[in-house]
Protein backbone atom coordinates (compact mmCIF):
# COMPACT_ATOMS: atom_id res chain seq x y z
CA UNK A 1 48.20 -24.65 58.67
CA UNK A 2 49.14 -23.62 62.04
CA UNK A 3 46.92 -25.32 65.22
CA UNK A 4 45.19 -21.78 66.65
CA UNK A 5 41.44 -22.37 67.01
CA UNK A 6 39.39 -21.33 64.37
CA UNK A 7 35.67 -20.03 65.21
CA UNK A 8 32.86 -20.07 62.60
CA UNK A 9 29.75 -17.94 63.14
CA UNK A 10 27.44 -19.89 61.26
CA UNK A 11 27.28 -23.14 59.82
CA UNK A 12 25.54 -22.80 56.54
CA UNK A 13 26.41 -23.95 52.94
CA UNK A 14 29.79 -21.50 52.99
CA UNK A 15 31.26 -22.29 56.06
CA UNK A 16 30.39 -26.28 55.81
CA UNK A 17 32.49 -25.92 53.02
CA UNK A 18 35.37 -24.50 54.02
CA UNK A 19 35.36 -26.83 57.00
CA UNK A 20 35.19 -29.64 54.97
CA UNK A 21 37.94 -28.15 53.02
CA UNK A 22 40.15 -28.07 56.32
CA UNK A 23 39.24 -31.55 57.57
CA UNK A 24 39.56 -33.24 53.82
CA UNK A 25 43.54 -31.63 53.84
CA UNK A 26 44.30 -32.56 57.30
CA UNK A 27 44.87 -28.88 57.70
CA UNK A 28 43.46 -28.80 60.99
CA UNK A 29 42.65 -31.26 63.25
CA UNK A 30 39.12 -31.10 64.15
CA UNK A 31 39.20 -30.53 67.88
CA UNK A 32 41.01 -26.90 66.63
CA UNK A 33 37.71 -26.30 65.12
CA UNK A 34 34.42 -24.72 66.76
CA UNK A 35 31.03 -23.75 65.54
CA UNK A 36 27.91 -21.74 66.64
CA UNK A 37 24.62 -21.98 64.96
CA UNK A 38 21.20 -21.25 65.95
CA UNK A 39 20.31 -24.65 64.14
CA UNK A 40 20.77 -27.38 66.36
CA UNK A 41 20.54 -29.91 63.82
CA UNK A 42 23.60 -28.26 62.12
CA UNK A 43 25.26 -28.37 65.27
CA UNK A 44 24.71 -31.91 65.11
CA UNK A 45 26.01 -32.51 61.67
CA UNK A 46 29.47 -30.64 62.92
CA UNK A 47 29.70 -32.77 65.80
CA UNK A 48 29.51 -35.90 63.87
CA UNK A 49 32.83 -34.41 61.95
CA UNK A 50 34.13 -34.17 65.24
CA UNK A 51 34.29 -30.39 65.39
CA UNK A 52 33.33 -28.89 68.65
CA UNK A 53 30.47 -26.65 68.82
CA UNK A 54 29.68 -23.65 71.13
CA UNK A 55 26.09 -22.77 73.17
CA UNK A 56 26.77 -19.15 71.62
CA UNK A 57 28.56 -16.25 69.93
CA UNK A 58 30.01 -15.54 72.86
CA UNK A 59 31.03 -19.03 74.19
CA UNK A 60 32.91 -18.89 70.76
CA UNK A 61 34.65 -16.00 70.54
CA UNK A 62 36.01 -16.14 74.11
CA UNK A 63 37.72 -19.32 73.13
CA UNK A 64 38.67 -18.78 69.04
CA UNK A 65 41.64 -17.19 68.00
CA UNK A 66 40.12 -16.21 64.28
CA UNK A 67 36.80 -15.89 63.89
CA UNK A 68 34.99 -16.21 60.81
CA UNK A 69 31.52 -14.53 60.29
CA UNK A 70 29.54 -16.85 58.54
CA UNK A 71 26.40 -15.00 58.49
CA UNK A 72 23.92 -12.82 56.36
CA UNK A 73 24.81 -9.26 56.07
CA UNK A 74 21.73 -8.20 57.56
CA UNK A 75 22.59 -10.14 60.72
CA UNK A 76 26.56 -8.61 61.17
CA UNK A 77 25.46 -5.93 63.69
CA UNK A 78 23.68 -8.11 66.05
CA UNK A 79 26.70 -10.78 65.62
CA UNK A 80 29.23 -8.13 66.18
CA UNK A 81 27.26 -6.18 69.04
CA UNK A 82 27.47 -9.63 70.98
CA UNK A 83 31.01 -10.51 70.59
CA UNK A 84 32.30 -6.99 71.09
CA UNK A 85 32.87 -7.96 74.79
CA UNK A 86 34.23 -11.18 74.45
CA UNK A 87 37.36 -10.84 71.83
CA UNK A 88 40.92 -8.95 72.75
CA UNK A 89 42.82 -6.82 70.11
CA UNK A 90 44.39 -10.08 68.58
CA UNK A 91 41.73 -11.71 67.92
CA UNK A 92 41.40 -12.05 64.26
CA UNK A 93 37.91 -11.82 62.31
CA UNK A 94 37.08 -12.70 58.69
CA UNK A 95 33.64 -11.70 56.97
CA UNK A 96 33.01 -13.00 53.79
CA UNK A 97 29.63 -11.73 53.68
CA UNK A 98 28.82 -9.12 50.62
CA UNK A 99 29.59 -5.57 51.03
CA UNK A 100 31.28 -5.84 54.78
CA UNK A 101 34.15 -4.32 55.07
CA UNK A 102 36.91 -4.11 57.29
CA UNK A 103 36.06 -1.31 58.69
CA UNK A 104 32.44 -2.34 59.49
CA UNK A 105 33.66 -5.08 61.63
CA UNK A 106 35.91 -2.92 63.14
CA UNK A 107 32.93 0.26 64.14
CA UNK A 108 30.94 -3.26 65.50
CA UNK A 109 33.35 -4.55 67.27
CA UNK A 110 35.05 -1.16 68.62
CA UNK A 111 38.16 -2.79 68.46
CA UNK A 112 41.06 -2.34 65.93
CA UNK A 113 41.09 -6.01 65.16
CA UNK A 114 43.80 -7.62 62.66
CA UNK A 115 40.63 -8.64 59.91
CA UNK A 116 40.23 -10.69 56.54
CA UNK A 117 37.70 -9.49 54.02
CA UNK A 118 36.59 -12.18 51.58
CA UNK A 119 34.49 -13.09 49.06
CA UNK A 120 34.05 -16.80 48.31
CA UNK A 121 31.54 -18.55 45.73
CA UNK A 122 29.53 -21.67 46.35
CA UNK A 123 31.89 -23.99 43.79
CA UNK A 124 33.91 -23.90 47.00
CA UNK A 125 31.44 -26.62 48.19
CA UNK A 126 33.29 -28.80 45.35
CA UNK A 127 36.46 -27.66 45.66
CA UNK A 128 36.41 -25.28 42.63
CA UNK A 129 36.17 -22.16 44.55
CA UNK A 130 37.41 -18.89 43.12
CA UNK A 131 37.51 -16.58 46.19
CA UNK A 132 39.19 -12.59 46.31
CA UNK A 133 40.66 -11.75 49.33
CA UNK A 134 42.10 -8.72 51.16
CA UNK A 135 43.76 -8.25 54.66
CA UNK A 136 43.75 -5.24 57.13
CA UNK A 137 47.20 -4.01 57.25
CA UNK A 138 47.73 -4.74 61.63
CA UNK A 139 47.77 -8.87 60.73
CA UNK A 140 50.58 -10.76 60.68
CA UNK A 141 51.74 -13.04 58.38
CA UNK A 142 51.25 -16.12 59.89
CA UNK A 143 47.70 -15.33 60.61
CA UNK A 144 46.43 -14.25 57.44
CA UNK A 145 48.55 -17.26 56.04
CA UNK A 146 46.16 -19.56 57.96
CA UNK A 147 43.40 -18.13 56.31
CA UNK A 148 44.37 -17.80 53.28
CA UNK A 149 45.29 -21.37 53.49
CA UNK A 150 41.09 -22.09 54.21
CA UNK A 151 40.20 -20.94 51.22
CA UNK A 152 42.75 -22.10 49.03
CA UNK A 153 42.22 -25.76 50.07
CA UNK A 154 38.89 -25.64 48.20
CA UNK A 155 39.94 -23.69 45.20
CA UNK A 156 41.95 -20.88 43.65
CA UNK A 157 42.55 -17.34 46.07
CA UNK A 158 43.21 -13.79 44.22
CA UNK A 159 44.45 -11.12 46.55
CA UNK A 160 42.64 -7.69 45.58
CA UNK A 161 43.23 -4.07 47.22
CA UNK A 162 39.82 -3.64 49.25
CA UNK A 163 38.56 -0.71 47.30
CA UNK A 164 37.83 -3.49 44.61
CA UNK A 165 36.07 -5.87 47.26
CA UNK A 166 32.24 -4.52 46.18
CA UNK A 167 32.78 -4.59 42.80
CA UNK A 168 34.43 -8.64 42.73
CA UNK A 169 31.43 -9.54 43.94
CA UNK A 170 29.79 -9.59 40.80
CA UNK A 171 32.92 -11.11 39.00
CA UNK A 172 32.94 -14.01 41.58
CA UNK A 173 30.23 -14.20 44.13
CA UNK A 174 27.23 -14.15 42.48
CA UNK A 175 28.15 -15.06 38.90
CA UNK A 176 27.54 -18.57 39.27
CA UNK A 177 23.59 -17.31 39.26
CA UNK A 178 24.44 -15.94 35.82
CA UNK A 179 26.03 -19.25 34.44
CA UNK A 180 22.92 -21.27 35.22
CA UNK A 181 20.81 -18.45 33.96
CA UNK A 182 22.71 -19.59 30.58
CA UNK A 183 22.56 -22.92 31.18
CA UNK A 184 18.71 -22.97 31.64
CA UNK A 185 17.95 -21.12 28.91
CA UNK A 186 20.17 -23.79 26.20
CA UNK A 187 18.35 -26.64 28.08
CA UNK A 188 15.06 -25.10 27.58
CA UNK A 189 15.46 -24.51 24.46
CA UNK A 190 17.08 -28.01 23.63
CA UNK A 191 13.73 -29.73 25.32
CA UNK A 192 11.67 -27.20 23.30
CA UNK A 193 12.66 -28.91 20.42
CA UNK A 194 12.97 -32.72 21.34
CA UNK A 195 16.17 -33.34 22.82
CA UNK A 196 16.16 -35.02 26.47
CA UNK A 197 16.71 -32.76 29.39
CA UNK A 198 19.36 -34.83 30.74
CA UNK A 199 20.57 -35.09 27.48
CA UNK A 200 20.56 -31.33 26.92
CA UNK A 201 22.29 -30.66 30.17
CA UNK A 202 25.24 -33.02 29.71
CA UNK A 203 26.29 -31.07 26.85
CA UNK A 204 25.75 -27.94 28.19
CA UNK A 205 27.84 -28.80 31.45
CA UNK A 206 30.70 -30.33 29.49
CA UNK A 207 30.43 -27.48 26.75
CA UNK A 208 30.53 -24.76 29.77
CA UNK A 209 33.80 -27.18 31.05
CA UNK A 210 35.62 -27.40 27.62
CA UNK A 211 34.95 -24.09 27.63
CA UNK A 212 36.06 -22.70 30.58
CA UNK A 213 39.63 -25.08 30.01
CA UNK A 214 40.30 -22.69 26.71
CA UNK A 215 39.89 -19.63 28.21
CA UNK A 216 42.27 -20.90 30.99
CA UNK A 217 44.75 -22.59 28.66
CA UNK A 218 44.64 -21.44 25.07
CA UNK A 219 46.20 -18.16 25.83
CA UNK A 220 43.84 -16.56 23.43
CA UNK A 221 41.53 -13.81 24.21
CA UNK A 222 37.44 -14.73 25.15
CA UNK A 223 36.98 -12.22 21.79
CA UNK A 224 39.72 -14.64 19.91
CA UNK A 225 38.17 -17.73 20.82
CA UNK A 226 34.75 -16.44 19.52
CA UNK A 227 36.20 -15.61 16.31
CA UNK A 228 37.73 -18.95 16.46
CA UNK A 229 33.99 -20.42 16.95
CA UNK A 230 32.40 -17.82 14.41
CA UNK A 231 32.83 -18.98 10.75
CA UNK A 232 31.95 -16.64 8.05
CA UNK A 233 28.26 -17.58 7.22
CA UNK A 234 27.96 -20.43 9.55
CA UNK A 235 25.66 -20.89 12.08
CA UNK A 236 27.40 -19.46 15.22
CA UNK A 237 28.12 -16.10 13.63
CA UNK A 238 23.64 -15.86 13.56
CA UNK A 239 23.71 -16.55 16.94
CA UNK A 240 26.13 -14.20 17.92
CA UNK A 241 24.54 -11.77 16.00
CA UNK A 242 21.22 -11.48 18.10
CA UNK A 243 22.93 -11.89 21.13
CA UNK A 244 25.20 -8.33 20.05
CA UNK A 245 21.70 -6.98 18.47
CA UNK A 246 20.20 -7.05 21.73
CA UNK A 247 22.80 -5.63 24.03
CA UNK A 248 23.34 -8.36 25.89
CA UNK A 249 26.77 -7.65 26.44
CA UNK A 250 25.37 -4.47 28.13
CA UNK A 251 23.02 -6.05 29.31
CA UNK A 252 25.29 -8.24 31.21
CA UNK A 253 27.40 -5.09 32.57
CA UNK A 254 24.48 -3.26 33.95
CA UNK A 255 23.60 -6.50 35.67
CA UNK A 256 26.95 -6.90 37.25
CA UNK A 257 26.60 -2.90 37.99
CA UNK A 258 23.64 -3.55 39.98
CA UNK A 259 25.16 -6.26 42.20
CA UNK A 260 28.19 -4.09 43.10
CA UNK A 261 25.51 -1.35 44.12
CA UNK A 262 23.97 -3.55 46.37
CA UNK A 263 27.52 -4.31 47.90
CA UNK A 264 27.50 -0.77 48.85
CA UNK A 265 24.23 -0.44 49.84
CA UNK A 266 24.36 -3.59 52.33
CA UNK A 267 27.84 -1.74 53.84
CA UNK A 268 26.45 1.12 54.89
């Protein structure tokens, strides 16, 4: 990764992570790094990693050369409306909030800035990210390589056109909610009938593991591998069957629908 200095907005969960992604890999070396937060004591905690911090947005972006907006979507118009003054046509900015788009930093900004759009997931805290990714068409290579290279540190990096951007959300973003969803309802169910919690959720987390491994590596379909599971009379075929007798498939769609909405609704 190339030394420009790299700017997070933000110093929550998502961008701690892809920090310590950067500083694990030697990508970067530290001092190339600055951070802005409105929580001191996470300022703190990024100083003790050696990363400089900044007294504001705007100390930041007048010295970063990519900016990343690690912020809430509500909070993107304030963010932008203070940097707008204190960034140049090159500088390049990356939101990996849900349902900003390129073109929303851009209106904020009222600049034409070279932008990332991304959507991360919290794995990326462990290294196991799966993040989508898109680029506005005025970067150069050697910039979006850089961040590309962020993200892929901590995980795996699928480049998607940005008209899909809302609707990966739900595929990526949030569907870690939906696998401990799952998760909570086995273990509940395995205490509900005498096995140990920790018990329960050892084989639940190695199952979802094992699991996740043949989909990756069997090169069968996720409808093979259930028939695969499924024998004639047995007891995974019942399951399956009230799961398909009450929609949950659909269920599962319309839930996924509703996220992407809410994408939209939070770019507006």
């Amino acid at each position: 990764m190339n030394e420009k200095k790299i700017g997070f907005i933000g110093a929550g969960n998502m961008a701690t992570a892809i920090i310590n992604g950067i500083l694990v890999k030697n990508a970067q070396k530290p001092e190339n790094i600055v951070v802005f937060d409105l929580d001191p004591g996470k300022l703190e905690l990024m100083r003790n990693k050696g990363v400089n911090t900044a007294s504001s947005c705007e100390a930041l972006a007048k010295e970063a050369d990519i900016i990343v907006l690690a912020v809430k979507p509500q909070n993107y118009d304030e963010v932008l409306g203070s940097i707008r003054n204190c960034i140049n046509e090159n500088t390049v900015v990356v939101t990996i909030a849900a349902g900003i788009s390129i073109e929303y930093v851009r209106k904020g900004l009222e600049k034409n800035v070279p932008a990332v759009r991304v959507m991360p997931n919290t794995p990326l805290l462990l290294g196991k990210g799966a993040t989508a990714m898109c680029r506005s068409d005025n970067i150069c290579d050697e910039d979006f390589d850089i961040v590309y290279n962020m993200f892929a540190l901590s995980g795996d990096v699928a480049l998607l056109d940005e008209s899909k951007m809302n609707a990966v959300i739900a595929v990526n973003g949030s569907s870690p909610a939906y696998i401990y969803l799952f998760a909570k309802a086995m273990t509940d169910y395995a205490v509900s009938v005498g096995i140990d919690e920790k018990t329960a959720l050892t084989l639940v987390c190695k199952t979802f593991e094992g699991s996740a491994e043949m989909l990756r590596s069997s090169g069968d379909t996720p409808e093979k591998l259930i028939e695969k599971v499924c024998s004639k009379g047995g007891t995974t075929i019942e399951a399956m069957n009230v799961l398909r007798n009450n929609n949950v498939e659909q269920i599962i769609s319309d839930a996924m629908a509703a996220c992407t909405a809410r994408a939209e609704e939070l770019g507006k």
